[in-house]
N, C-alpha and C. Protein backbone atom coordinates (compact mmCIF):
# COMPACT_ATOMS: atom_id res chain seq x y z
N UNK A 1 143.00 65.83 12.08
CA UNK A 1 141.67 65.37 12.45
C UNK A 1 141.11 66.33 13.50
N UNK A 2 139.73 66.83 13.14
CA UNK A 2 139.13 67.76 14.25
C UNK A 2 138.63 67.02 15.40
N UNK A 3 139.13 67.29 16.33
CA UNK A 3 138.89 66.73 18.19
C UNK A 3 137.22 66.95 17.73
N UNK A 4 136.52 66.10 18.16
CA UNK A 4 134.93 66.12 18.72
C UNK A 4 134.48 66.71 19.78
N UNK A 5 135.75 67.05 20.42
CA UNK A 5 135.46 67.39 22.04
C UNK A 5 135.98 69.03 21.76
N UNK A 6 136.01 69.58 21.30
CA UNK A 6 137.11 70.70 21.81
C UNK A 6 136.99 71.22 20.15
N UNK A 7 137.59 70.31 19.19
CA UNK A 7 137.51 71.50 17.61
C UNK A 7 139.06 71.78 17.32
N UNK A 8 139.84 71.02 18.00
CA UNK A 8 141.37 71.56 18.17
C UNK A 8 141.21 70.49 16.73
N UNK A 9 143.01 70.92 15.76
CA UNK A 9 143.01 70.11 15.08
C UNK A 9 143.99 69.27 14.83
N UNK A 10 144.82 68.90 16.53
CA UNK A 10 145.90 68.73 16.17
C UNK A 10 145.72 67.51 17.27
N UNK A 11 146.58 66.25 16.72
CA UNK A 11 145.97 65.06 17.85
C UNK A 11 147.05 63.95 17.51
N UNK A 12 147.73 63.44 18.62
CA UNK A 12 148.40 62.04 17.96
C UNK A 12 147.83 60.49 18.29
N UNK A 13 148.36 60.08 17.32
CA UNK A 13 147.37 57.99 17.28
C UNK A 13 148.10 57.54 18.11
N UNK A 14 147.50 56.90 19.28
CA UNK A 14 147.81 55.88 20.38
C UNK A 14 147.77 54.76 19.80
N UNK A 15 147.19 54.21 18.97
CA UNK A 15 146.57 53.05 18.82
C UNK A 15 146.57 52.92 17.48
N UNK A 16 147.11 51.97 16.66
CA UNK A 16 146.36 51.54 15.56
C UNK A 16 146.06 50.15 15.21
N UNK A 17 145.05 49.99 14.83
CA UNK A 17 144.74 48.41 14.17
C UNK A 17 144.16 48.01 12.88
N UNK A 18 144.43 47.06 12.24
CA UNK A 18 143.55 46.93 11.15
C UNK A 18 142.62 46.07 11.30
N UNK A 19 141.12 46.12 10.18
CA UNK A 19 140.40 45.71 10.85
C UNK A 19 139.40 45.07 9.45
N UNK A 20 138.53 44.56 9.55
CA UNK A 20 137.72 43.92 8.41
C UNK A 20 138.44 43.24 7.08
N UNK A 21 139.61 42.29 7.84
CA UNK A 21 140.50 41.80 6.86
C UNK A 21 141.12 42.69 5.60
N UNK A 22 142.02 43.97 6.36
CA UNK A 22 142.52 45.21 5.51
C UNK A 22 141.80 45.86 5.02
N UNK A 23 141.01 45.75 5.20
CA UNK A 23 139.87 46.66 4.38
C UNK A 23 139.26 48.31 5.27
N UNK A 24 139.56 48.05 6.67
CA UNK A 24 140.04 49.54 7.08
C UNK A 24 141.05 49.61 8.47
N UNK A 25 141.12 51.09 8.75
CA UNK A 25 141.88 50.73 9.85
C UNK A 25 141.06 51.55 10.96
N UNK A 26 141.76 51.40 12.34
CA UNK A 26 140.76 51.75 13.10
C UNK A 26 141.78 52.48 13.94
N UNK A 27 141.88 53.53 14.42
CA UNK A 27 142.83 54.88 14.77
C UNK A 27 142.46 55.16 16.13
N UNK A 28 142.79 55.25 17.44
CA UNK A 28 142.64 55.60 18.86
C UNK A 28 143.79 56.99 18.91
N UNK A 29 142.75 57.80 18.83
CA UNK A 29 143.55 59.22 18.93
C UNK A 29 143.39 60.31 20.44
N UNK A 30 144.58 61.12 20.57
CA UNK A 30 144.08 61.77 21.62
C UNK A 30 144.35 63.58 21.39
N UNK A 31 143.77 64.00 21.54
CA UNK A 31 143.63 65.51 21.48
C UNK A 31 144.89 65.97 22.18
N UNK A 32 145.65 66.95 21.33
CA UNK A 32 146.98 67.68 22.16
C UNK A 32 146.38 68.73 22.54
N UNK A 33 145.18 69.45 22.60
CA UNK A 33 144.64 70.42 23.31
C UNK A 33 143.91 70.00 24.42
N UNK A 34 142.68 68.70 24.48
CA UNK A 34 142.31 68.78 26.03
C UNK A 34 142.73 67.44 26.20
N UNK A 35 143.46 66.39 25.32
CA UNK A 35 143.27 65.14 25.87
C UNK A 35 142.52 64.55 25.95
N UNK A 36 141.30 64.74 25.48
CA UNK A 36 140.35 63.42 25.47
C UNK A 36 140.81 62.48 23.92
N UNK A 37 140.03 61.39 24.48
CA UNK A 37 140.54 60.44 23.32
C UNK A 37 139.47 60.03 22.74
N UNK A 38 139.49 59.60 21.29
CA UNK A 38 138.43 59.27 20.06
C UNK A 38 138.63 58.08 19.07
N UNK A 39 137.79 57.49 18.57
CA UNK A 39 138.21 56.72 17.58
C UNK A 39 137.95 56.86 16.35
N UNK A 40 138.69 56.71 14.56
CA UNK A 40 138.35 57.00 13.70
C UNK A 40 138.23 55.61 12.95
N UNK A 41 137.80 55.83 12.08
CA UNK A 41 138.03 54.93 11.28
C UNK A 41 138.38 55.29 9.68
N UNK A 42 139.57 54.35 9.23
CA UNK A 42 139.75 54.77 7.63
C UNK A 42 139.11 53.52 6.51
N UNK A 43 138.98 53.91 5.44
CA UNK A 43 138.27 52.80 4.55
C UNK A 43 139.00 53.38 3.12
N UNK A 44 139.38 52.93 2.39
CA UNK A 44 139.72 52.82 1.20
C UNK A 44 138.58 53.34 0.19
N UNK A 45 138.26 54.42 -0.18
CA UNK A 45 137.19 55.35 -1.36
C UNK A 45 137.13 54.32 -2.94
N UNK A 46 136.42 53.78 -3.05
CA UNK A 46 136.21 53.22 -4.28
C UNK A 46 135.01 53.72 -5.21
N UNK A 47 135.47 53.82 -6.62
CA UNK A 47 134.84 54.68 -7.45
C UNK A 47 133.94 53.32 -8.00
N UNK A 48 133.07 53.44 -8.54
CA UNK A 48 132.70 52.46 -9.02
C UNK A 48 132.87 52.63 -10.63
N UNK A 49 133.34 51.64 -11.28
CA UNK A 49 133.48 51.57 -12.81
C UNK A 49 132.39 51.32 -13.59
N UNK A 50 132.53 52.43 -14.45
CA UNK A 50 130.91 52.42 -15.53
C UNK A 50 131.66 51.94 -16.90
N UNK A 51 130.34 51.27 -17.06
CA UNK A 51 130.58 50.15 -18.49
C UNK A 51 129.63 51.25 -19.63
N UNK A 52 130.51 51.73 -20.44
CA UNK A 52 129.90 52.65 -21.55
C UNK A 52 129.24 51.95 -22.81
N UNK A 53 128.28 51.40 -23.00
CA UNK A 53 127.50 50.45 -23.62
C UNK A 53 127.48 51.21 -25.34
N UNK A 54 127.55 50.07 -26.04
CA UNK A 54 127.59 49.96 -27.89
C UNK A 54 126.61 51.07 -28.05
N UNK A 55 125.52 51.19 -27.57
CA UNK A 55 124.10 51.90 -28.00
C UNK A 55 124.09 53.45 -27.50
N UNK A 56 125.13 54.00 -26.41
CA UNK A 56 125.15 55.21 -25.63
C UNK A 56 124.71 54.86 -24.26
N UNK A 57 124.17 53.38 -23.76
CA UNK A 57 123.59 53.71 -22.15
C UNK A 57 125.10 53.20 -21.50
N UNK A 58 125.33 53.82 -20.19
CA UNK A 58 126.26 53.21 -19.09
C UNK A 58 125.18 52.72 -18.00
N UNK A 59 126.32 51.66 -17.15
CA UNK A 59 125.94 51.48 -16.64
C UNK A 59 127.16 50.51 -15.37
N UNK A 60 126.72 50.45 -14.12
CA UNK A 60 127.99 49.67 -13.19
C UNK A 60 128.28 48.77 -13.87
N UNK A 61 129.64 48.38 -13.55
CA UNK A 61 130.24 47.22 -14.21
C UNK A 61 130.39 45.90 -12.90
N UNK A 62 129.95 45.14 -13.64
CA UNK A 62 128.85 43.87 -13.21
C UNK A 62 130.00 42.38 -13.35
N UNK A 63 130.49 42.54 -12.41
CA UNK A 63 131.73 41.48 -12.21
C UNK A 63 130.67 39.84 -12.70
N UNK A 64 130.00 39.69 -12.46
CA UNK A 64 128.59 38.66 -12.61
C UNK A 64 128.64 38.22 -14.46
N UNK A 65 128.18 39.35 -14.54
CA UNK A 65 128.45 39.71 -16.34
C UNK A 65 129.21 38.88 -17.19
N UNK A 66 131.00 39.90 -16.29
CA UNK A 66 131.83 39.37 -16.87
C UNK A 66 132.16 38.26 -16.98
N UNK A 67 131.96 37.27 -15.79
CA UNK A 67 132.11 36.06 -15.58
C UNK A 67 131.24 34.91 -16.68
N UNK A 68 129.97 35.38 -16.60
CA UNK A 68 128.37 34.64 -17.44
C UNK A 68 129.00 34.09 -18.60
N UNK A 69 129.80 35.65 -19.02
CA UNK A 69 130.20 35.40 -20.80
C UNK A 69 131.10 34.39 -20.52
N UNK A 70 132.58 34.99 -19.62
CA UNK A 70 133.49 33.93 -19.76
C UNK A 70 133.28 32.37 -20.00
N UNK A 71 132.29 32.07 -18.84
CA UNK A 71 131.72 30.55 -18.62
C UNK A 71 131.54 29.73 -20.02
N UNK A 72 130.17 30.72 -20.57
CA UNK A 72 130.07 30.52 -21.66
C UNK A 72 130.79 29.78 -22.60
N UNK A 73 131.35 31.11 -22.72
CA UNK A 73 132.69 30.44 -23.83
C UNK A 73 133.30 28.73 -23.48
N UNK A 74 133.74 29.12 -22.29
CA UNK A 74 134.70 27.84 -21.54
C UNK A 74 133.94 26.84 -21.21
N UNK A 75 132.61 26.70 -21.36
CA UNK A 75 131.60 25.85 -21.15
C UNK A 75 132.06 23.68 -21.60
N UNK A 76 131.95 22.84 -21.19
CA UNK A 76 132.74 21.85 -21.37
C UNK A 76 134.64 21.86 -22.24
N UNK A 77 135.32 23.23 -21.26
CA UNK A 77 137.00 22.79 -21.52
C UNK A 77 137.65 22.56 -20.67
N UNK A 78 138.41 22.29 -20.62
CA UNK A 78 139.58 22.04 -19.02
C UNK A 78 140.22 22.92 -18.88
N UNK A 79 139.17 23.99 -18.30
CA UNK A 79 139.56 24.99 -17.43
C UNK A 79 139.00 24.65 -15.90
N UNK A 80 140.22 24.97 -15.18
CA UNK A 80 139.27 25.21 -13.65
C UNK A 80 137.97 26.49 -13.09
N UNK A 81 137.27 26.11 -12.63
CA UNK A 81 136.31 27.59 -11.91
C UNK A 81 137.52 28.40 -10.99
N UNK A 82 138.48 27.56 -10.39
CA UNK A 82 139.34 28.89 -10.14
C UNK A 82 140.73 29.64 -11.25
N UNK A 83 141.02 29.05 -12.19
CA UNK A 83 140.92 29.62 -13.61
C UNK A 83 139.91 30.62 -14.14
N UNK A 84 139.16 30.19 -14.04
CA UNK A 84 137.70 31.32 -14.13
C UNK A 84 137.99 32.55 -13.49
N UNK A 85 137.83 32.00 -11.98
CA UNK A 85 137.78 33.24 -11.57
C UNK A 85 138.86 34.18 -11.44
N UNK A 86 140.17 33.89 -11.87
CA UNK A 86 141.56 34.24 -11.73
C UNK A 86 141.38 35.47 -13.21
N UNK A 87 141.12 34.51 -14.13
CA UNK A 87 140.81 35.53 -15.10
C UNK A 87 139.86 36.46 -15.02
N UNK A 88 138.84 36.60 -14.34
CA UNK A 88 137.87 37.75 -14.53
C UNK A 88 138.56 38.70 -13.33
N UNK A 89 139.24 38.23 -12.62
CA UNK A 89 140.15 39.26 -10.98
C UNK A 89 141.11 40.04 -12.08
N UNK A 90 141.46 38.94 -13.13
CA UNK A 90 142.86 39.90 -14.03
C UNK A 90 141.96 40.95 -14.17
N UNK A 91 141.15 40.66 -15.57
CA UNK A 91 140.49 41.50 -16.09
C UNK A 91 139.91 42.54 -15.68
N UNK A 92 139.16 42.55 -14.50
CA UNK A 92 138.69 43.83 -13.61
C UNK A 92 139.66 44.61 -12.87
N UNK A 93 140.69 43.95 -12.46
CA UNK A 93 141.81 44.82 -11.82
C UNK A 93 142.68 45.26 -12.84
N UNK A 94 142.46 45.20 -14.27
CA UNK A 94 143.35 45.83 -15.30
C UNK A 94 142.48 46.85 -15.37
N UNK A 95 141.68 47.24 -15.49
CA UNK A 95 140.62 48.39 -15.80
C UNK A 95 141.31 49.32 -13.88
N UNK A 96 141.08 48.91 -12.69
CA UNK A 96 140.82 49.80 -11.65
C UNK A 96 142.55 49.69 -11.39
N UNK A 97 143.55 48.95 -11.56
CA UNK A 97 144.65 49.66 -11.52
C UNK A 97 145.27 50.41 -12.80
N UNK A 98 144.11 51.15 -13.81
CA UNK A 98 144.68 51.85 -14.58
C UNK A 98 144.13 53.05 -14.19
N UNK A 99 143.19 53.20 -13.46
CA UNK A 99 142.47 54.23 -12.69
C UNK A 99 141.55 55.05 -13.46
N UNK A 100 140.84 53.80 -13.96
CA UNK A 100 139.70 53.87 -15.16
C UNK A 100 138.04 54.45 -14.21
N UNK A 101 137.65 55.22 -14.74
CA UNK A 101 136.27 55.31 -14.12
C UNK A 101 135.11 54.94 -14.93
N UNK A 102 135.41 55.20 -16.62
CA UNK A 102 134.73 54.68 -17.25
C UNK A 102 135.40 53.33 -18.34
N UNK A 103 134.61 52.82 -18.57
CA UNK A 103 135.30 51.68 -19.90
C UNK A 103 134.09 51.27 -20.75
N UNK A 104 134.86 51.39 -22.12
CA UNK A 104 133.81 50.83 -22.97
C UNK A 104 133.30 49.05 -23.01
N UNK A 105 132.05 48.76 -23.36
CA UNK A 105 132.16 47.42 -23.69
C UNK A 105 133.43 46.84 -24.12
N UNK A 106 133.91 47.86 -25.57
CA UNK A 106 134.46 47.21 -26.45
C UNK A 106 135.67 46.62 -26.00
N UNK A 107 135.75 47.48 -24.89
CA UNK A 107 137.57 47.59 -24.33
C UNK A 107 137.09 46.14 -23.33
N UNK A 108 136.33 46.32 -22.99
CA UNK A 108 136.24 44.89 -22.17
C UNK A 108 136.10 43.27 -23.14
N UNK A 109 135.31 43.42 -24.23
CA UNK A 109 135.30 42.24 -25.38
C UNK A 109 137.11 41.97 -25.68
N UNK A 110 137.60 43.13 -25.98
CA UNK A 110 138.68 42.87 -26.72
C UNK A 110 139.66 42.25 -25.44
N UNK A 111 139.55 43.20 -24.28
CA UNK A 111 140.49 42.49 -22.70
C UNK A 111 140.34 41.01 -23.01
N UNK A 112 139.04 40.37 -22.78
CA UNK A 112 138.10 38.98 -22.92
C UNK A 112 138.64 38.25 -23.66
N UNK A 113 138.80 39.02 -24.87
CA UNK A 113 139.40 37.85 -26.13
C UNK A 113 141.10 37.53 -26.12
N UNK A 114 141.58 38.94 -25.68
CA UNK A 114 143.35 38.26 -25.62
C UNK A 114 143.19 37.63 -24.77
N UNK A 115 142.68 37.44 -23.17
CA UNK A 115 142.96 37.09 -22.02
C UNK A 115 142.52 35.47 -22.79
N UNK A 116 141.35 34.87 -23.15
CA UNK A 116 141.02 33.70 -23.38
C UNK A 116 142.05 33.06 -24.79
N UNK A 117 142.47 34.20 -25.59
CA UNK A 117 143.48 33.27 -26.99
C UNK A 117 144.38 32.55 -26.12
N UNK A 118 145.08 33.01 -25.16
CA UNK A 118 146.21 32.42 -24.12
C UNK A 118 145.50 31.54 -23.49
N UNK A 119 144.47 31.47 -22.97
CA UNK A 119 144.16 30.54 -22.16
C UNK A 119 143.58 29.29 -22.71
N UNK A 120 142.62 29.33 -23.76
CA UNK A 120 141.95 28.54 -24.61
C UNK A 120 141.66 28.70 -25.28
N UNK A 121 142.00 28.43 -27.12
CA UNK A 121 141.89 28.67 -28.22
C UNK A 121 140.46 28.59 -28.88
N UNK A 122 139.80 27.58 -28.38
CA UNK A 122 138.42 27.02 -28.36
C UNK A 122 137.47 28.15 -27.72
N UNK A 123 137.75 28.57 -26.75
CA UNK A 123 136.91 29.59 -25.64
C UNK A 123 137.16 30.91 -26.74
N UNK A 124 138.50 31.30 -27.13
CA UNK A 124 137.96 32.32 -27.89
C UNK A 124 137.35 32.54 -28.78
N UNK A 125 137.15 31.61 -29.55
CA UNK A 125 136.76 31.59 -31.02
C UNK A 125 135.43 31.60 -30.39
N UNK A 126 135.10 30.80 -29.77
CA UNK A 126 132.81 30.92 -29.77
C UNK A 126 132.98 32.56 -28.91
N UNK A 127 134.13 32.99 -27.93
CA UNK A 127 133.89 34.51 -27.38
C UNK A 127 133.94 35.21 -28.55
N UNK A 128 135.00 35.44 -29.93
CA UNK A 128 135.05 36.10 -30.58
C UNK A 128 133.74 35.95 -31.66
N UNK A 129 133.11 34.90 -31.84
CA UNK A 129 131.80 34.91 -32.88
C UNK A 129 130.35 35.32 -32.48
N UNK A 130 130.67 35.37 -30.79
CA UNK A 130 129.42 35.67 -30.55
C UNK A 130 129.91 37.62 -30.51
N UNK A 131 130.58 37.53 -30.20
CA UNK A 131 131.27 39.47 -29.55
C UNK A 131 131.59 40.00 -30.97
N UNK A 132 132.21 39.65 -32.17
CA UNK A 132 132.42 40.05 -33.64
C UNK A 132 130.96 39.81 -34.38
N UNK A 133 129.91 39.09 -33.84
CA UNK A 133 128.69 38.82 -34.83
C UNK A 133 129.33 38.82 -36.24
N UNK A 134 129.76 37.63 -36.30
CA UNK A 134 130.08 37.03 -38.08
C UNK A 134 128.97 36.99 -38.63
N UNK A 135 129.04 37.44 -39.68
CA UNK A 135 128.13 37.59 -40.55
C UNK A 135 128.23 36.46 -41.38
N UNK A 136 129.19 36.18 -41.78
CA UNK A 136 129.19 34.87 -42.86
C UNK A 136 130.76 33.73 -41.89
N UNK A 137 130.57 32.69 -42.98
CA UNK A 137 131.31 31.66 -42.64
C UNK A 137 132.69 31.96 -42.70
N UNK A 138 132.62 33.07 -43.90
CA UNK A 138 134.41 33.71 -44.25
C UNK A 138 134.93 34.99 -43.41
N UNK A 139 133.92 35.51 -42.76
CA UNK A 139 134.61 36.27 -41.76
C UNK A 139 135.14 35.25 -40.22
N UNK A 140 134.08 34.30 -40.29
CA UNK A 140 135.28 33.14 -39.07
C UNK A 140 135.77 32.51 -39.82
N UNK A 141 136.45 31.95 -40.96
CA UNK A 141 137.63 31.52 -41.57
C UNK A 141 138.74 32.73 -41.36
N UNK A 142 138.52 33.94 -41.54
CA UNK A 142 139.84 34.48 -41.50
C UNK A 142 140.48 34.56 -40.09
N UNK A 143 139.51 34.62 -39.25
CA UNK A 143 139.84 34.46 -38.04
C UNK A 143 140.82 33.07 -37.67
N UNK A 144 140.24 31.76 -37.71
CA UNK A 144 140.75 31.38 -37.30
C UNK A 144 142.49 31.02 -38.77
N UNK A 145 142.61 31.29 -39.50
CA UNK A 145 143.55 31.09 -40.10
C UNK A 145 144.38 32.39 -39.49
N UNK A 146 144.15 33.35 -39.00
CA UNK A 146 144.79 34.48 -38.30
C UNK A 146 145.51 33.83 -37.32
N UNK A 147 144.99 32.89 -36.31
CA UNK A 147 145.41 32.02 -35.06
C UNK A 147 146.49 30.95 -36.07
């Protein structure tokens, strides 16, 4: 770390703390060239994840979104809202601990639909008819005889 005071680049931490509930830390350093002391701060660099859309547009990926659809689906089942929200934390942290910068819709429909077959059989089928656009009655028959 470059001293502010001086330009030296060599300095050891007196102090450390964390600070904004882990989210950074806060560093009390002192210059081995004149000794004055400084404070830094570190923060964790987050990329933001782009949602690569059916048509060619991207765009941020919209934790809000993901959730809308889920609801949807799960709309009168016995699921909890913190069920809800447990699944959309999976789902977004499977994309940023794979160290994804971009993702397609599709990859997110298809995440959506395994994550809900396990959870509620009912929730997937209206996720999969609205996200597959069936065209006829026999493309959701094969579906659900697939289950």
């Amino acid at each position: 770390m470059k001293c502010p005071f001086c330009g030296h680049l060599e300095d050891k931490v007196v102090d450390s703390r964390s600070k904004r509930e882990g989210a950074a830390t806060r560093r009390r350093r002192e210059c081995l060239n004149c000794g004055e002391r400084y404070t830094t701060y570190e923060y964790i660099e987050s990329t933001p994840l782009v949602v690569l859309k059916g048509d060619g547009r991207s765009e941020a990926f919209d934790r809000g979104k993901l959730k809308a659809g889920i609801v949807i689906a799960l709309a009168k089942r016995p699921v909890s809202p913190e069920a809800i929200d447990h699944l959309v934390t999976e789902i977004e942290e499977q994309f940023f601990e794979a160290g994804k910068q971009q993702v397609s819709s599709k990859e997110i429909g298809e995440l959506v639909m395994e994550k809900l077959k396990g959870l509620d059989e009912v929730a997937y089928i209206r996720f999969a008819s609205v996200y597959r656009r069936f065209e006829d009655i026999g493309e959701f028959r094969r579906v659900l005889e697939k289950m």
